[in-house]
PDB file of N, CA and C in Angstrom:
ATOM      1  N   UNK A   1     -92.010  36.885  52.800  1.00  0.00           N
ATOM      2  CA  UNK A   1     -90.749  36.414  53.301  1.00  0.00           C
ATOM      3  C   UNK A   1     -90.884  36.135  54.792  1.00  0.00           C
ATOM      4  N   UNK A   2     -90.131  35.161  54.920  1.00  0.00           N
ATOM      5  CA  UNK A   2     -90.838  35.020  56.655  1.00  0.00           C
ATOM      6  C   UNK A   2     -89.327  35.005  57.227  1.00  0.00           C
ATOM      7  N   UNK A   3     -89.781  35.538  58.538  1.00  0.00           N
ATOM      8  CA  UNK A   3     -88.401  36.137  59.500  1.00  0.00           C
ATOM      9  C   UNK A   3     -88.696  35.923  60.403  1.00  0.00           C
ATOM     10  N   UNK A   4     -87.475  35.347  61.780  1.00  0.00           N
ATOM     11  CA  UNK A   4     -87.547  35.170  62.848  1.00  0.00           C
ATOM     12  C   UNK A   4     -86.823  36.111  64.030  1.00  0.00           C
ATOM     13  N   UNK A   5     -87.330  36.946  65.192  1.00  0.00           N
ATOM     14  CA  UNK A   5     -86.599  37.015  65.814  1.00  0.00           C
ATOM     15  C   UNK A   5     -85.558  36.035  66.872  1.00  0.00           C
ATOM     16  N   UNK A   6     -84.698  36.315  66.439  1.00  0.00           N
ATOM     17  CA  UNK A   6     -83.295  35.620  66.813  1.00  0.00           C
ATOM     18  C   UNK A   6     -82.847  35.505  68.139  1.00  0.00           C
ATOM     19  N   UNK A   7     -84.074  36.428  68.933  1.00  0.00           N
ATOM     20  CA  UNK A   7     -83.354  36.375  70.832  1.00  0.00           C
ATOM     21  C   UNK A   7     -84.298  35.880  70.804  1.00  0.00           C
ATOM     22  N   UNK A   8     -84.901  35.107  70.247  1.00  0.00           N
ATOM     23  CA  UNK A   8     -85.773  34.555  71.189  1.00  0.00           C
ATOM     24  C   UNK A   8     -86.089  32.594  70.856  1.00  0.00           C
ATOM     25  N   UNK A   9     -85.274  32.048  71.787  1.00  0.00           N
ATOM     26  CA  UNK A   9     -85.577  30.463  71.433  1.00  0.00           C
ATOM     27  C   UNK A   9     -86.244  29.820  70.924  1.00  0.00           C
ATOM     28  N   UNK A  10     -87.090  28.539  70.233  1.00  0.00           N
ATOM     29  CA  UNK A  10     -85.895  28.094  68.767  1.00  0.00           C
ATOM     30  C   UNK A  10     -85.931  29.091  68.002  1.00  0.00           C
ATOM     31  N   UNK A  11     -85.517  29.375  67.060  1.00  0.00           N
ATOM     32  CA  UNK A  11     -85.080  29.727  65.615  1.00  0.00           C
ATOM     33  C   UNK A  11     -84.642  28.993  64.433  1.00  0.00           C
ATOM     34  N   UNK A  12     -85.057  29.343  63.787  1.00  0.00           N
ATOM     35  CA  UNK A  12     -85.206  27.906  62.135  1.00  0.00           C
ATOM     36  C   UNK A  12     -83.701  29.655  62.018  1.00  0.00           C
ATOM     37  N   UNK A  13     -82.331  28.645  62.058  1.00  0.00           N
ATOM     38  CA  UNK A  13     -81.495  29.553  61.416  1.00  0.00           C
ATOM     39  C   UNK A  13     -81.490  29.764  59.641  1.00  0.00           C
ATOM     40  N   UNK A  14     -82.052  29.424  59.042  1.00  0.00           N
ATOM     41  CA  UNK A  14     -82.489  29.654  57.949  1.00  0.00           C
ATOM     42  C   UNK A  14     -82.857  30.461  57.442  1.00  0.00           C
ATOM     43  N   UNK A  15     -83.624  31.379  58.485  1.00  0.00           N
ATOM     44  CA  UNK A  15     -84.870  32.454  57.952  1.00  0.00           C
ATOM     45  C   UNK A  15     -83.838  33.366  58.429  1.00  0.00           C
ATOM     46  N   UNK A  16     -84.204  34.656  57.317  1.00  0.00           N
ATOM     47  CA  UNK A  16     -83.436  36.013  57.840  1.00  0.00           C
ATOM     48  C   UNK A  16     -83.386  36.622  59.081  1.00  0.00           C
ATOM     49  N   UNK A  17     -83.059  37.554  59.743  1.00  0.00           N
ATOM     50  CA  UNK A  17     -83.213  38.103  60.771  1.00  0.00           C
ATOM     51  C   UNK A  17     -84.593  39.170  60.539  1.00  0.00           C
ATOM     52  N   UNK A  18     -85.398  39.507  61.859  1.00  0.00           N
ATOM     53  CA  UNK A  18     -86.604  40.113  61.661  1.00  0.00           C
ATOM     54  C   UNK A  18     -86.483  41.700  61.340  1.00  0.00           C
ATOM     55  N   UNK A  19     -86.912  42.273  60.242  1.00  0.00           N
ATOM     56  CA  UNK A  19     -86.124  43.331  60.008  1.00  0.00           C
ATOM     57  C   UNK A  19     -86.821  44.634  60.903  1.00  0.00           C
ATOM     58  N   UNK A  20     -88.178  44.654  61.741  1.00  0.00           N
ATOM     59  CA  UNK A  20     -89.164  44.864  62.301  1.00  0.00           C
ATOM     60  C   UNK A  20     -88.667  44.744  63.620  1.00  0.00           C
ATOM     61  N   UNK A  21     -87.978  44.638  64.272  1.00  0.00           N
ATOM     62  CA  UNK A  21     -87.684  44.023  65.715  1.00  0.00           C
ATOM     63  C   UNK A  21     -88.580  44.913  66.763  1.00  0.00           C
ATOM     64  N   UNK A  22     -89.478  43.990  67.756  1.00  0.00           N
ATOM     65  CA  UNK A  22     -90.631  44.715  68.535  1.00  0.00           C
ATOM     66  C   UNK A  22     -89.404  44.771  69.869  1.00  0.00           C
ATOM     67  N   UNK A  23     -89.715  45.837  71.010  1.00  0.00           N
ATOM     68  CA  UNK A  23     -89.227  45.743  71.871  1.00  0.00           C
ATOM     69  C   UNK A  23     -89.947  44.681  72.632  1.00  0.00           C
ATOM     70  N   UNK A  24     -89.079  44.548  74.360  1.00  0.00           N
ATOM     71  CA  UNK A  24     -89.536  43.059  74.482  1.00  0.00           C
ATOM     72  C   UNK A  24     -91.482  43.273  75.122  1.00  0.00           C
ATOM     73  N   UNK A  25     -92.013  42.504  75.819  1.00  0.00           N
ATOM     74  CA  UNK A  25     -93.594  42.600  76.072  1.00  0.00           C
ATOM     75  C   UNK A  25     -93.843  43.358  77.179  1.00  0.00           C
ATOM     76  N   UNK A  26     -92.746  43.575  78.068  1.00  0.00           N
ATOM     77  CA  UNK A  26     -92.988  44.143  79.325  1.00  0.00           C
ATOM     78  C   UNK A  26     -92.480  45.423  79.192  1.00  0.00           C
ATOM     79  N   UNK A  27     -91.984  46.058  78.240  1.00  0.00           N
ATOM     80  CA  UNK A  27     -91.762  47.658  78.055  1.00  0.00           C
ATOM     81  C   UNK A  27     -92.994  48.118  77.865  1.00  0.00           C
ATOM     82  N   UNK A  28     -93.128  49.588  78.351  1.00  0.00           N
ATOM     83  CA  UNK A  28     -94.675  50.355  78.569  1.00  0.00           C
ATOM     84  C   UNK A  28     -94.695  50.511  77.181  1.00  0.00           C
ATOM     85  N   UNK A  29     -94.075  50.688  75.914  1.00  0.00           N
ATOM     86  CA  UNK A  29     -94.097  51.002  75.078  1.00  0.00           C
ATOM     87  C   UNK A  29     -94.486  50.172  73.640  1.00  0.00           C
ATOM     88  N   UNK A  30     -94.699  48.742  74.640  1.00  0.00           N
ATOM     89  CA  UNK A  30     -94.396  47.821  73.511  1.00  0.00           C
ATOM     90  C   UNK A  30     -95.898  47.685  72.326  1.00  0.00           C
ATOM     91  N   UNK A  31     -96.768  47.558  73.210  1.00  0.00           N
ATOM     92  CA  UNK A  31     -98.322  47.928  72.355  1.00  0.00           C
ATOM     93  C   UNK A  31     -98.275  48.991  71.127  1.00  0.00           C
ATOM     94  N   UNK A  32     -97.332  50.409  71.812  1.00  0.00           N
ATOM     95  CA  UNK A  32     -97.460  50.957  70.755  1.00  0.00           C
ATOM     96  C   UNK A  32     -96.718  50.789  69.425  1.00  0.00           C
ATOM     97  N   UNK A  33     -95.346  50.539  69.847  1.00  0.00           N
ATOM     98  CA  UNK A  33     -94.525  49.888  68.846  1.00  0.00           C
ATOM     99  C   UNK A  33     -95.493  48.581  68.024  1.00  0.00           C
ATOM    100  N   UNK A  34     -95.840  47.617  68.295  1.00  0.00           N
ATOM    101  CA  UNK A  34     -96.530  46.833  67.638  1.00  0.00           C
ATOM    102  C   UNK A  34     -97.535  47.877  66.565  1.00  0.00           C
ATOM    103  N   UNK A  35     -98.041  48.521  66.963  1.00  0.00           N
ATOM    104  CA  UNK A  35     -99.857  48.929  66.358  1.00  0.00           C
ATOM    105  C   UNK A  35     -98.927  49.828  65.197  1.00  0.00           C
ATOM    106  N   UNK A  36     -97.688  50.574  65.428  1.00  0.00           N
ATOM    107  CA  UNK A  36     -97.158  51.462  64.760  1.00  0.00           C
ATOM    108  C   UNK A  36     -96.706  50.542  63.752  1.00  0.00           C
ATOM    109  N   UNK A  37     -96.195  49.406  63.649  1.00  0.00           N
ATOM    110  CA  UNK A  37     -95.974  48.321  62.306  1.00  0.00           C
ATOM    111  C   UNK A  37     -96.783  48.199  61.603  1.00  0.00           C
ATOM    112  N   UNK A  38     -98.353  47.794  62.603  1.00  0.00           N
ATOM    113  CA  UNK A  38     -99.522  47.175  61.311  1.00  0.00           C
ATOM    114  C   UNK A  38     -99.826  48.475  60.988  1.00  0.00           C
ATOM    115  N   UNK A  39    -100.139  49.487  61.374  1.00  0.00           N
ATOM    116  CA  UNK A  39    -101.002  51.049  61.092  1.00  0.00           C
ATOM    117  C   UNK A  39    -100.508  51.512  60.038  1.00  0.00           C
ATOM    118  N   UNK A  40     -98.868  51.864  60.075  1.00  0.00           N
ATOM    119  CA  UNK A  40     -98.257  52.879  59.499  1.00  0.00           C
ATOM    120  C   UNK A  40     -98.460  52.800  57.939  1.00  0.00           C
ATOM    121  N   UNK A  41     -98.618  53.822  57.417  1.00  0.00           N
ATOM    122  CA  UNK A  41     -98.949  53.958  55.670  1.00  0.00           C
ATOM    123  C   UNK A  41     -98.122  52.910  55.131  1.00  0.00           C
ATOM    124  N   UNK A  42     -98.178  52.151  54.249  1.00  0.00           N
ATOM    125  CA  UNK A  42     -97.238  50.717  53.414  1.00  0.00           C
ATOM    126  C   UNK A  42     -96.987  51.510  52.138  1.00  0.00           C
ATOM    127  N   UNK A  43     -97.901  52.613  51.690  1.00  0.00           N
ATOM    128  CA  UNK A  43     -97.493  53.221  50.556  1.00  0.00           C
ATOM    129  C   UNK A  43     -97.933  54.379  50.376  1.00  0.00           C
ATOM    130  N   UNK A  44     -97.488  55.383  49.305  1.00  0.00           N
ATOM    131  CA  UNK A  44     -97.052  57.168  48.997  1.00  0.00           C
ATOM    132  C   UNK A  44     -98.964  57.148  48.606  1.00  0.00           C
ATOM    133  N   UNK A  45     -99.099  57.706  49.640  1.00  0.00           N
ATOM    134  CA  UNK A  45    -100.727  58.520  48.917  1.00  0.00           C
ATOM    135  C   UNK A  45    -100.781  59.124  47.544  1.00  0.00           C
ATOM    136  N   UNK A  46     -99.970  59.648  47.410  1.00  0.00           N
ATOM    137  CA  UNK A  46     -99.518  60.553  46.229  1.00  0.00           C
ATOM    138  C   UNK A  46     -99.051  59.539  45.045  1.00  0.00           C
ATOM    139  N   UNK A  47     -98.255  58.671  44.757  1.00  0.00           N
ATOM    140  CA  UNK A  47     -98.027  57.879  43.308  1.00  0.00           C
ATOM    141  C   UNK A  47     -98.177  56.333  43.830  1.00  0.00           C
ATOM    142  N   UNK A  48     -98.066  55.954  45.041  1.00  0.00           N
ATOM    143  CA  UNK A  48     -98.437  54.279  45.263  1.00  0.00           C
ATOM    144  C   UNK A  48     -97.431  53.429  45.580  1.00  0.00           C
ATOM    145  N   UNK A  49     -96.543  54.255  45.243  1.00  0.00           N
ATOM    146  CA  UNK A  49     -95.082  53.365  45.477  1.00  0.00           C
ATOM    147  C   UNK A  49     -95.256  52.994  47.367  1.00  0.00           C
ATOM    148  N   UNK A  50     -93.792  51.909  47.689  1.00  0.00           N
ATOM    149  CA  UNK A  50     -94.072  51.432  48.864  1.00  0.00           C
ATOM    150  C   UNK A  50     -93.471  52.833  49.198  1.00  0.00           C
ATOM    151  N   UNK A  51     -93.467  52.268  50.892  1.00  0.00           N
ATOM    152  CA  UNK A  51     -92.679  53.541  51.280  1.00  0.00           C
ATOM    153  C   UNK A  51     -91.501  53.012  52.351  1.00  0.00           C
ATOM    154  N   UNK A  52     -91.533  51.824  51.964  1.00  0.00           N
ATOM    155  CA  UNK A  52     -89.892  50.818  53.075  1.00  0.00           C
ATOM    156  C   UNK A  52     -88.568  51.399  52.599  1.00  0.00           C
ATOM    157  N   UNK A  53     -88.138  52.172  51.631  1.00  0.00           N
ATOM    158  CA  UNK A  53     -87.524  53.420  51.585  1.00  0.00           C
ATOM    159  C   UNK A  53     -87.606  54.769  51.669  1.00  0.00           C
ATOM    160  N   UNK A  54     -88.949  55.062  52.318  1.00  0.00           N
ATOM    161  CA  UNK A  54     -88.988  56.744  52.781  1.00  0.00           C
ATOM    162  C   UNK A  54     -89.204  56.925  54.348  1.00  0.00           C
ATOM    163  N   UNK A  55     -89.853  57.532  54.878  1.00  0.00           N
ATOM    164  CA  UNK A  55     -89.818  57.715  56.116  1.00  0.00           C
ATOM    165  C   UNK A  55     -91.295  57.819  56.918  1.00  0.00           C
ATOM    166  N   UNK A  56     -91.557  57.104  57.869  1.00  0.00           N
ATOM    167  CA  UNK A  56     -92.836  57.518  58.395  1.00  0.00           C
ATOM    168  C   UNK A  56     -92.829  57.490  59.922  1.00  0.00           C
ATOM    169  N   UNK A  57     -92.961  58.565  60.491  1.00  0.00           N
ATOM    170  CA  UNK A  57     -92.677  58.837  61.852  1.00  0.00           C
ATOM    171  C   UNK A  57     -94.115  59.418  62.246  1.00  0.00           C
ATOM    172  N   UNK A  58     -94.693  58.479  63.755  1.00  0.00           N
ATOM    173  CA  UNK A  58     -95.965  59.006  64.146  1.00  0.00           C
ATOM    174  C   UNK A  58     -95.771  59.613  65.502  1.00  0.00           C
ATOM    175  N   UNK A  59     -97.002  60.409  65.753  1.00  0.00           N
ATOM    176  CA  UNK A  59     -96.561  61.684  66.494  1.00  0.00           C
ATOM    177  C   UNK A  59     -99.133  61.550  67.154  1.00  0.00           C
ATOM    178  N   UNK A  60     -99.140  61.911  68.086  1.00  0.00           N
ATOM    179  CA  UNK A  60    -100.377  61.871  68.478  1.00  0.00           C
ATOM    180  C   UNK A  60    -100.861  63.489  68.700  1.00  0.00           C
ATOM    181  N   UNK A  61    -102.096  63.388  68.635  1.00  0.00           N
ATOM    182  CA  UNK A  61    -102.646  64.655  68.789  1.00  0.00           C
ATOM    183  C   UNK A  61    -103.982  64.133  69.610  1.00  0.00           C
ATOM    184  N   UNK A  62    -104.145  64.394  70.682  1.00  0.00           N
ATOM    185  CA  UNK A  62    -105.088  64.163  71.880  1.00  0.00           C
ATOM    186  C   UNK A  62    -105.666  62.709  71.038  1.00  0.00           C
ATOM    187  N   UNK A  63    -106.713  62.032  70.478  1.00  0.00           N
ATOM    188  CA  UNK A  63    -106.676  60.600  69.905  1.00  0.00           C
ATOM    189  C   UNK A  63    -106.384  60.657  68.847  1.00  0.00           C
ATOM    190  N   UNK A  64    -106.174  61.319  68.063  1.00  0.00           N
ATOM    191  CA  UNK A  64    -105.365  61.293  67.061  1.00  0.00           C
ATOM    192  C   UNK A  64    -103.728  61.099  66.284  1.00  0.00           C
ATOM    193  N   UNK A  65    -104.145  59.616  65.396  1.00  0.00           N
ATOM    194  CA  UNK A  65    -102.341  59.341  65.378  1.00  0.00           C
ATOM    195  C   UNK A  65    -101.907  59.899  64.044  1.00  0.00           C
ATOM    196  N   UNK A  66    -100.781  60.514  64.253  1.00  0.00           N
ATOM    197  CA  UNK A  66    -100.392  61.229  62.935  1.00  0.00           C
ATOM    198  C   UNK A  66     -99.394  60.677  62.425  1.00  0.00           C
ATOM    199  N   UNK A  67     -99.340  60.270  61.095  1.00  0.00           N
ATOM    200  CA  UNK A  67     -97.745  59.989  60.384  1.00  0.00           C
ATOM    201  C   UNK A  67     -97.218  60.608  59.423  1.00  0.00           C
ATOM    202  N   UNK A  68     -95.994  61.443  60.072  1.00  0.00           N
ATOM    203  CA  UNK A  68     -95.640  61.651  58.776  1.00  0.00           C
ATOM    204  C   UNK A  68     -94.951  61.196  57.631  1.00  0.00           C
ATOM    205  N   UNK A  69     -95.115  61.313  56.492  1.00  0.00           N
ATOM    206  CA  UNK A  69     -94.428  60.219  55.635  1.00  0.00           C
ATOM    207  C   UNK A  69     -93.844  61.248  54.467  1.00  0.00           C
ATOM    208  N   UNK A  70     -92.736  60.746  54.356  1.00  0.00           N
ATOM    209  CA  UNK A  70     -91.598  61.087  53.317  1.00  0.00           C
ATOM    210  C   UNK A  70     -91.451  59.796  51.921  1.00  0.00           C
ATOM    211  N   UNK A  71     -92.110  59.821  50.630  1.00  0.00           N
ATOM    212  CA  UNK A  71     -92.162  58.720  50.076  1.00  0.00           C
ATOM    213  C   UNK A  71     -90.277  59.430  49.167  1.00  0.00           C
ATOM    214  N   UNK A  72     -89.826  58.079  49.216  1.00  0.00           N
ATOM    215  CA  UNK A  72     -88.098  58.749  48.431  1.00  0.00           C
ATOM    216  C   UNK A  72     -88.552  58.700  47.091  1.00  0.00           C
ATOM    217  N   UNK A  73     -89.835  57.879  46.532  1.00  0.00           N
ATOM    218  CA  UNK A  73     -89.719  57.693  44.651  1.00  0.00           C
ATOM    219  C   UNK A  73     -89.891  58.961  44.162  1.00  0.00           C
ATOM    220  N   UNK A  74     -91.430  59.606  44.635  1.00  0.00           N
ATOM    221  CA  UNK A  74     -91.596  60.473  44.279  1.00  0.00           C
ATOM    222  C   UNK A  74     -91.572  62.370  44.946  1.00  0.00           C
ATOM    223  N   UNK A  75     -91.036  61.699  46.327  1.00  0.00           N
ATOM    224  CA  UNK A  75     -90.692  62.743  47.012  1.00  0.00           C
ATOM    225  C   UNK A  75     -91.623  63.629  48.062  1.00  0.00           C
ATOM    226  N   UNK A  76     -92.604  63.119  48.002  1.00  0.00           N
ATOM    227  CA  UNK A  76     -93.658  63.682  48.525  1.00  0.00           C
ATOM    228  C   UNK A  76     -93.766  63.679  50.138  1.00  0.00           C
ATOM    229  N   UNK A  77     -93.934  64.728  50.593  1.00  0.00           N
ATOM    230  CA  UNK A  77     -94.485  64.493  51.659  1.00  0.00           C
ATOM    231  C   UNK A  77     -95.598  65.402  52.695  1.00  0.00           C
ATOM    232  N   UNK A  78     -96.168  64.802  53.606  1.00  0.00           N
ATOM    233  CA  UNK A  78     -97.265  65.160  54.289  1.00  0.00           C
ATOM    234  C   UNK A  78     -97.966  64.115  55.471  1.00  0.00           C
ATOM    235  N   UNK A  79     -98.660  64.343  55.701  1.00  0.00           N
ATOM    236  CA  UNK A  79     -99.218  63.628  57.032  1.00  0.00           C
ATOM    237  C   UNK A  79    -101.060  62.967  56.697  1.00  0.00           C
ATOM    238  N   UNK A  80    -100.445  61.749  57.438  1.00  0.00           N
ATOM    239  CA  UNK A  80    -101.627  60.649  57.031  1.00  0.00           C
ATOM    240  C   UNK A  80    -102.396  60.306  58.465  1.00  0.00           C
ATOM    241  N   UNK A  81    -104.008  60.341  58.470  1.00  0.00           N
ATOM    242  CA  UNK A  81    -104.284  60.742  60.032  1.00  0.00           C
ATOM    243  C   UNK A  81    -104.817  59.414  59.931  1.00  0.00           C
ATOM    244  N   UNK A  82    -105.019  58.682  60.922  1.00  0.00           N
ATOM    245  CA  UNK A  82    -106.034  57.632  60.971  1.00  0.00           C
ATOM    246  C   UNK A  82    -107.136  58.294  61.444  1.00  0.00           C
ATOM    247  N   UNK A  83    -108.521  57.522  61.383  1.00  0.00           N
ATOM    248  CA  UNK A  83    -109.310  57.817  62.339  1.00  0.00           C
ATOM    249  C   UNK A  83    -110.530  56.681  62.376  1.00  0.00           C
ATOM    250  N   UNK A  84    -111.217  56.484  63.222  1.00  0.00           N
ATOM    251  CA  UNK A  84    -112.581  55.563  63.432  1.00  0.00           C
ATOM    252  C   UNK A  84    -113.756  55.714  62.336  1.00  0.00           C
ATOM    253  N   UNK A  85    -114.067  57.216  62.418  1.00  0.00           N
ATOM    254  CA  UNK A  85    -114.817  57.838  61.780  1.00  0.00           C
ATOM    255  C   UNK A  85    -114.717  59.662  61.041  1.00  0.00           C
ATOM    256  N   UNK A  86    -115.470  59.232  59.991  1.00  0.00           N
ATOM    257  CA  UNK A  86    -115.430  60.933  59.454  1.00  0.00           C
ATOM    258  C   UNK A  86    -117.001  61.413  59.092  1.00  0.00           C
ATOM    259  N   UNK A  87    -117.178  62.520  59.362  1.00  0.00           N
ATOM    260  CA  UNK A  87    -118.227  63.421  59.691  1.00  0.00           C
ATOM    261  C   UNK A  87    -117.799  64.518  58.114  1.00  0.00           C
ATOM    262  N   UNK A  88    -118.427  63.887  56.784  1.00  0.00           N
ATOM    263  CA  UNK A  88    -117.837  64.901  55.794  1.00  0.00           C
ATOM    264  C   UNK A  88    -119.266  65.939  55.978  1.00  0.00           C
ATOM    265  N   UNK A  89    -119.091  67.391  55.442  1.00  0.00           N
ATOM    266  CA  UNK A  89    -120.621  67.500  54.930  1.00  0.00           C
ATOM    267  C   UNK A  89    -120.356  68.193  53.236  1.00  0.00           C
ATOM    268  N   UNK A  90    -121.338  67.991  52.598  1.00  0.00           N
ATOM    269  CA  UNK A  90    -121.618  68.206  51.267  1.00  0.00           C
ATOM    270  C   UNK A  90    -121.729  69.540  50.788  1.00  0.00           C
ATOM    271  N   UNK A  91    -121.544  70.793  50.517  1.00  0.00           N
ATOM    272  CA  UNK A  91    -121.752  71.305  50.037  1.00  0.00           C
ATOM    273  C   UNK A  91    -123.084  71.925  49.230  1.00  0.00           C
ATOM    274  N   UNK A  92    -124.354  72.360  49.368  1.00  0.00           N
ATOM    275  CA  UNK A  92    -125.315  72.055  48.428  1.00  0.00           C
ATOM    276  C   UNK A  92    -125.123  72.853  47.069  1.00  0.00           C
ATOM    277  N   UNK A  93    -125.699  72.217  45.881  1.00  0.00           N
ATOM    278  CA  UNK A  93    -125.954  72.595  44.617  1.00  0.00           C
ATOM    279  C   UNK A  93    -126.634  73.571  44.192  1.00  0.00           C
TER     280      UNK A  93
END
């Protein structure tokens, strides 16, 4: 579905309003707001459903970004970490 923000000159009045609205480019904040749209979980780790009806609020831990997410289908919730890289180790047999 394609959407336009509306403060900002032209606009095809046609298209819905942007339901995403970024603050404007010169707020200190605005990078993060952006990265927090594309990053944030799109769906419940737990059953798959989206999650544009539950909740996902991120929170940092020295480079680490944390979200927590509330999925409403199946109710679940817990925290989803990003990271660059993971260091698992194996267990031996």
């Amino acid at each position: 579905m394609a959407t336009h923000d509306r403060s900002v000159p032209p606009f095809d009045p046609s298209l819905p309003p942007d339901p995403h609205r970024l603050p404007p480019p010169t707020e200190w904040f605005s990078p993060h707001a952006e990265r927090h749209l594309l990053d944030r979980p799109k769906f419940c780790p737990m059953c798959g459903s989206s999650l544009d009806g539950g909740l996902t609020s991120e929170w940092w831990v020295a480079e680490e970004r944390v979200f927590l997410t509330w999925c409403a289908s199946c109710r679940w919730t817990g925290n989803v970490v990003l990271f660059d890289r993971a260091i698992i180790e194996e267990p031996e047999h």
